[in-house]
C-alpha atoms as a PDB file:
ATOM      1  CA  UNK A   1       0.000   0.000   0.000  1.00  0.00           C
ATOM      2  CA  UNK A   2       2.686   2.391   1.198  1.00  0.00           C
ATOM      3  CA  UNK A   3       5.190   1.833  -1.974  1.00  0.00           C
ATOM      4  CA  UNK A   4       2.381   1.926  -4.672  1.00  0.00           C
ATOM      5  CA  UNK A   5       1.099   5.577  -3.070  1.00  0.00           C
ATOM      6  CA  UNK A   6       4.613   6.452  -3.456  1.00  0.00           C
ATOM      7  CA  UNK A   7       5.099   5.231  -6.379  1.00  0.00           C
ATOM      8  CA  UNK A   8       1.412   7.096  -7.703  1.00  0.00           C
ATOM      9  CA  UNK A   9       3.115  10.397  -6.278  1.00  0.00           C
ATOM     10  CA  UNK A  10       6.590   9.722  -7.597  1.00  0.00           C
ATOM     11  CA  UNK A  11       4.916   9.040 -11.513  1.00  0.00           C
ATOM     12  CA  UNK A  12       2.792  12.371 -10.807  1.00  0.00           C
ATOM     13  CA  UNK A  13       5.513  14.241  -9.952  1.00  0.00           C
ATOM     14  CA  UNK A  14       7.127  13.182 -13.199  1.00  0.00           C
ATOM     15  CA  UNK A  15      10.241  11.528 -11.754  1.00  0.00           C
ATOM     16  CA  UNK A  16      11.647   8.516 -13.079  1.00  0.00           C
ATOM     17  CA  UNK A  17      11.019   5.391 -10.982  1.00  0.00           C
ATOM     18  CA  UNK A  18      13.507   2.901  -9.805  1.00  0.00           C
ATOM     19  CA  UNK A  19      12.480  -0.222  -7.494  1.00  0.00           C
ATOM     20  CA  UNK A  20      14.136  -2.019  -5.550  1.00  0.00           C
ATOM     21  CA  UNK A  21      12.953  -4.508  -2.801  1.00  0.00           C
ATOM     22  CA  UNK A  22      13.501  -7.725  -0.741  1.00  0.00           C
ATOM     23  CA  UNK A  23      11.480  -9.529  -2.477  1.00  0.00           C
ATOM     24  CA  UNK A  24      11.909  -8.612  -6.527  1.00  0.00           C
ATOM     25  CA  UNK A  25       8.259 -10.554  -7.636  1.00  0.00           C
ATOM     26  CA  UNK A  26       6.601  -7.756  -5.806  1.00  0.00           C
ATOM     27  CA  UNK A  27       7.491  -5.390  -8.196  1.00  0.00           C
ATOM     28  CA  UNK A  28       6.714  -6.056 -11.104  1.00  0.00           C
ATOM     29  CA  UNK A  29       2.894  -4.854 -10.483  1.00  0.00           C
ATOM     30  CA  UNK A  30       4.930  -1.434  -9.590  1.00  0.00           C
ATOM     31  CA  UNK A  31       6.182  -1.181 -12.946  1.00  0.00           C
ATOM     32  CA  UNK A  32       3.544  -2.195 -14.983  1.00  0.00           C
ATOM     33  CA  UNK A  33       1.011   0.278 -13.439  1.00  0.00           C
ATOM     34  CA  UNK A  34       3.442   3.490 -12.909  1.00  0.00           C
ATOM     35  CA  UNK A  35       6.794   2.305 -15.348  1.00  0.00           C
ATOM     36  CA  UNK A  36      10.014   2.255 -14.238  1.00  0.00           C
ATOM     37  CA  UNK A  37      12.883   0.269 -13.932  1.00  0.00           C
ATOM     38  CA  UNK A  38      13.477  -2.531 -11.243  1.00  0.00           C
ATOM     39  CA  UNK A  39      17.603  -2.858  -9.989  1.00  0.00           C
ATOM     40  CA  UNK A  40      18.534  -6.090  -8.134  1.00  0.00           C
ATOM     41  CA  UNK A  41      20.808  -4.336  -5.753  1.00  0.00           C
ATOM     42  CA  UNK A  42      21.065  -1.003  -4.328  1.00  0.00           C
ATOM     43  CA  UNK A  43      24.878  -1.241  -4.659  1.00  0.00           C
ATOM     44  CA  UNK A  44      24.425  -1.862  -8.721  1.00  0.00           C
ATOM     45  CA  UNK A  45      22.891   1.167  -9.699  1.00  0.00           C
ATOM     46  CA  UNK A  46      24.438   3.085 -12.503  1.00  0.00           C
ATOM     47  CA  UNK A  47      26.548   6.054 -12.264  1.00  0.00           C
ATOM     48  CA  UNK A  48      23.800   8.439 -14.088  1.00  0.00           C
ATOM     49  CA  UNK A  49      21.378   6.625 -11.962  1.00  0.00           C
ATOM     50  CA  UNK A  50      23.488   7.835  -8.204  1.00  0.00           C
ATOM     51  CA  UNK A  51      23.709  11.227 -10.287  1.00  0.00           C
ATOM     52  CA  UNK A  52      19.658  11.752 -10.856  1.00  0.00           C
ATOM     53  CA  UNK A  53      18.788  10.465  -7.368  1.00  0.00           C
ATOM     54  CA  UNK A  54      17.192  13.229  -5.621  1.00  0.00           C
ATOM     55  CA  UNK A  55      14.334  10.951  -3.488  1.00  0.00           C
ATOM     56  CA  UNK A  56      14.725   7.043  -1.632  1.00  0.00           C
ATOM     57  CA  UNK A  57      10.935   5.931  -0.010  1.00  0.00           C
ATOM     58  CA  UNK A  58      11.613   3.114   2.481  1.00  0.00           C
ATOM     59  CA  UNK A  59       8.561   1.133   3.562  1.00  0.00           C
ATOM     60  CA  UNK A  60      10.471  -1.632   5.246  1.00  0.00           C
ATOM     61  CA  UNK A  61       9.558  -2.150   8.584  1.00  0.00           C
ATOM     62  CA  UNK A  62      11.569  -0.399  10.491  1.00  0.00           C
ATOM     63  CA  UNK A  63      12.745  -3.436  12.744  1.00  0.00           C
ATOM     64  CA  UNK A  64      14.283  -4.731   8.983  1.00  0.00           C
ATOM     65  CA  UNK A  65      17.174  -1.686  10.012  1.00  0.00           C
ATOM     66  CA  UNK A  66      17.934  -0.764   5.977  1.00  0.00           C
ATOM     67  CA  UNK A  67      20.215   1.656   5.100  1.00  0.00           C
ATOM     68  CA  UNK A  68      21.690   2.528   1.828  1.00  0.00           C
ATOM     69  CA  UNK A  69      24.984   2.287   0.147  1.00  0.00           C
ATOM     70  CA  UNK A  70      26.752   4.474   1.531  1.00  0.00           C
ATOM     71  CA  UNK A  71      27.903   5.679  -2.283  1.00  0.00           C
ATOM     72  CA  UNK A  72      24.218   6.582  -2.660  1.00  0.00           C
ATOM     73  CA  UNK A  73      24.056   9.193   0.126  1.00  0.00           C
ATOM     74  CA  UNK A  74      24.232  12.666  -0.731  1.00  0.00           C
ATOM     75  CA  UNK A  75      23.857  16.211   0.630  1.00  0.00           C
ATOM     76  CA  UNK A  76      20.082  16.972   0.281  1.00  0.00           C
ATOM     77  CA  UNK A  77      18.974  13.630  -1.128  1.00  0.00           C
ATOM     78  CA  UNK A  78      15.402  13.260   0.451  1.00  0.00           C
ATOM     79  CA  UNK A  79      15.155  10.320   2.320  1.00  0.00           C
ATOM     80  CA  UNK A  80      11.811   9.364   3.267  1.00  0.00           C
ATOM     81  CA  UNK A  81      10.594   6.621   5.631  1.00  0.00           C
ATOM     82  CA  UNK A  82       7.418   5.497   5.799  1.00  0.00           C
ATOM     83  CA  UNK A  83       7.824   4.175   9.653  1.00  0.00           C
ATOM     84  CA  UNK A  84       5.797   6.468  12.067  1.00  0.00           C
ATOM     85  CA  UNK A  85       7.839   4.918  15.436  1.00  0.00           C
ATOM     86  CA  UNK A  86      10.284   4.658  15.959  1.00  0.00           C
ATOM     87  CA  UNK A  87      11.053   8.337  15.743  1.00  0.00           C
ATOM     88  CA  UNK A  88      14.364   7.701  14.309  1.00  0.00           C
ATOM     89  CA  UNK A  89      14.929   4.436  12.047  1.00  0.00           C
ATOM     90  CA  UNK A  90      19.060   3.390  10.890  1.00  0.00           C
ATOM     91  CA  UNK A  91      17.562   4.740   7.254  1.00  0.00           C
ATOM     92  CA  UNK A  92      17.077   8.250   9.448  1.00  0.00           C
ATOM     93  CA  UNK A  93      20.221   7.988  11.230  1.00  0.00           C
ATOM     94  CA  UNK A  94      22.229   7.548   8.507  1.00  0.00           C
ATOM     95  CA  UNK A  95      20.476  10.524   6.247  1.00  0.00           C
ATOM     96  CA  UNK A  96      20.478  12.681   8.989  1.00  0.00           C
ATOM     97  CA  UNK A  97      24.458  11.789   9.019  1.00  0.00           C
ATOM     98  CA  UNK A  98      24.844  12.430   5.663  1.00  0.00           C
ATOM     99  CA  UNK A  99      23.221  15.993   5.240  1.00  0.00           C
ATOM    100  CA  UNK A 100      20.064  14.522   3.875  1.00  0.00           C
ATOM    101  CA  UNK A 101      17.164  16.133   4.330  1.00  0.00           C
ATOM    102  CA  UNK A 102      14.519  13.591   6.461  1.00  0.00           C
ATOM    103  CA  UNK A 103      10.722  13.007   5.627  1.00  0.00           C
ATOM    104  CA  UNK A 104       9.532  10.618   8.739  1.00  0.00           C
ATOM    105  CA  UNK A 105       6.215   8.286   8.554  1.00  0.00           C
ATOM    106  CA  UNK A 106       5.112  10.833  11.393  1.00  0.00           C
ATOM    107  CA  UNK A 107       4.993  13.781   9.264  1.00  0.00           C
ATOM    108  CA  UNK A 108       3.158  11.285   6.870  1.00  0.00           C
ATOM    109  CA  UNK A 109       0.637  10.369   9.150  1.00  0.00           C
ATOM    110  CA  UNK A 110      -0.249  13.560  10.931  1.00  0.00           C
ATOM    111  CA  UNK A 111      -0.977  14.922   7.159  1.00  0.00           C
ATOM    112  CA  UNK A 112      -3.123  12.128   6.516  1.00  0.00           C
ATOM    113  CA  UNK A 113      -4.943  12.716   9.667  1.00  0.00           C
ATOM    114  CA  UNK A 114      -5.602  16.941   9.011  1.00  0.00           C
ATOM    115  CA  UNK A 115      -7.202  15.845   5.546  1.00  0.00           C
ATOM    116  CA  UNK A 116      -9.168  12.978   6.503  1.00  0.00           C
ATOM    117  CA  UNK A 117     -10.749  15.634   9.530  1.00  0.00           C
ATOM    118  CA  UNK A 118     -11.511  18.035   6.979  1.00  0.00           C
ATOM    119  CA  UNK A 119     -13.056  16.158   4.329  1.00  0.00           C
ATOM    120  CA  UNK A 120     -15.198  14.426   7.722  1.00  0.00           C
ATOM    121  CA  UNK A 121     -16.178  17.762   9.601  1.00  0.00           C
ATOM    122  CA  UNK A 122     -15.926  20.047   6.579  1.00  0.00           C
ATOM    123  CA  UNK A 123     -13.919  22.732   8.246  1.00  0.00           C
ATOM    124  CA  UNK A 124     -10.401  23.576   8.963  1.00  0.00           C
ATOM    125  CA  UNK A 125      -8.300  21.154  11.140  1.00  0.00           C
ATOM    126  CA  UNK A 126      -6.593  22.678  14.150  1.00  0.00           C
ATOM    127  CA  UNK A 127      -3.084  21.844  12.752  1.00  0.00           C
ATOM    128  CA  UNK A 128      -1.163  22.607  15.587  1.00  0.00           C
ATOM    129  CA  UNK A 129      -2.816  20.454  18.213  1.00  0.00           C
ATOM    130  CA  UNK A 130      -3.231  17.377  15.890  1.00  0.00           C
ATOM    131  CA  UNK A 131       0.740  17.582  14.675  1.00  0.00           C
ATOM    132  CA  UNK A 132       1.813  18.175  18.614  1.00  0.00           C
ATOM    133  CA  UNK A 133      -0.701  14.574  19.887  1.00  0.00           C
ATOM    134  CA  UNK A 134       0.893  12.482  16.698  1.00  0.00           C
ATOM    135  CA  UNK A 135       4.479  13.631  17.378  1.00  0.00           C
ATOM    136  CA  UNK A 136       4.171  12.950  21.171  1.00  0.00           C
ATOM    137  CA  UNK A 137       2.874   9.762  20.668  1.00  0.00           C
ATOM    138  CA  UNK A 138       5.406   9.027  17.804  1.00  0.00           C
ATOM    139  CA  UNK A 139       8.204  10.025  19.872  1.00  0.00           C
ATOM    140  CA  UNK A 140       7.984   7.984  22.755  1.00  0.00           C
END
């Protein structure tokens, strides 16, 4: 669910799409609904490819501790994980490390929450309050 919203977004957006998971059968659903291009190992990507990367979307669990290549890491590569808790994943960690800037499953999930109370009550959500409950209870 996670991947293919990303991977909706990612074809909206007009990027180019490259998968890559633990499990390669999975993806081929990916590609045939949004194209792209499936690699069989982080570590194999093409030069051009490390060049053009500009956003990596982990939905592993976070308990599977991914990181990437270290040759993949880059100042201001977006690095987004789709974990909500913990706060700070080893995919975090490392970005964080390596000047990247962080999207966390938190920031994600608070979003999801202000426009599912809009579309429900029909007003404005009260921002704030509902990004200050979700990041308590994310950062525990």
């Amino acid at each position: 669910g996670a991947a293919r919203a990303a991977a909706y977004v990612g074809k909206k957006l007009g990027f180019k799409l490259l998968f890559w998971n633990r499990t390669p059968g999975k993806l081929a659903d990916l590609v045939e609904s949004f194209g792209g291009e499936i690699v069989d190992s982080l570590e194999g990507i093409s030069e051009e490819q490390r060049e053009k990367l500009r956003v990596v979307y982990s939905s592993l669990p976070a308990g599977a501790e991914f990181v990437l290549p270290e040759e993949l890491l880059k100042e201001n590569l977006i690095m987004f994980d789709a974990n909500y808790k913990p706060f700070n994943t080893k995919f975090l960690e490392q970005g964080q490390k390596g000047g990247c800037v962080l999207i966390r499953g938190s920031e994600m999930f608070y979003e999801q929450g202000i426009r599912q109370f809009e579309l429900w009550f029909g007003r404005r959500a009260p921002y704030g309050e509902m990004k200050k409950l979700v990041m308590e209870a994310c950062v525990e």
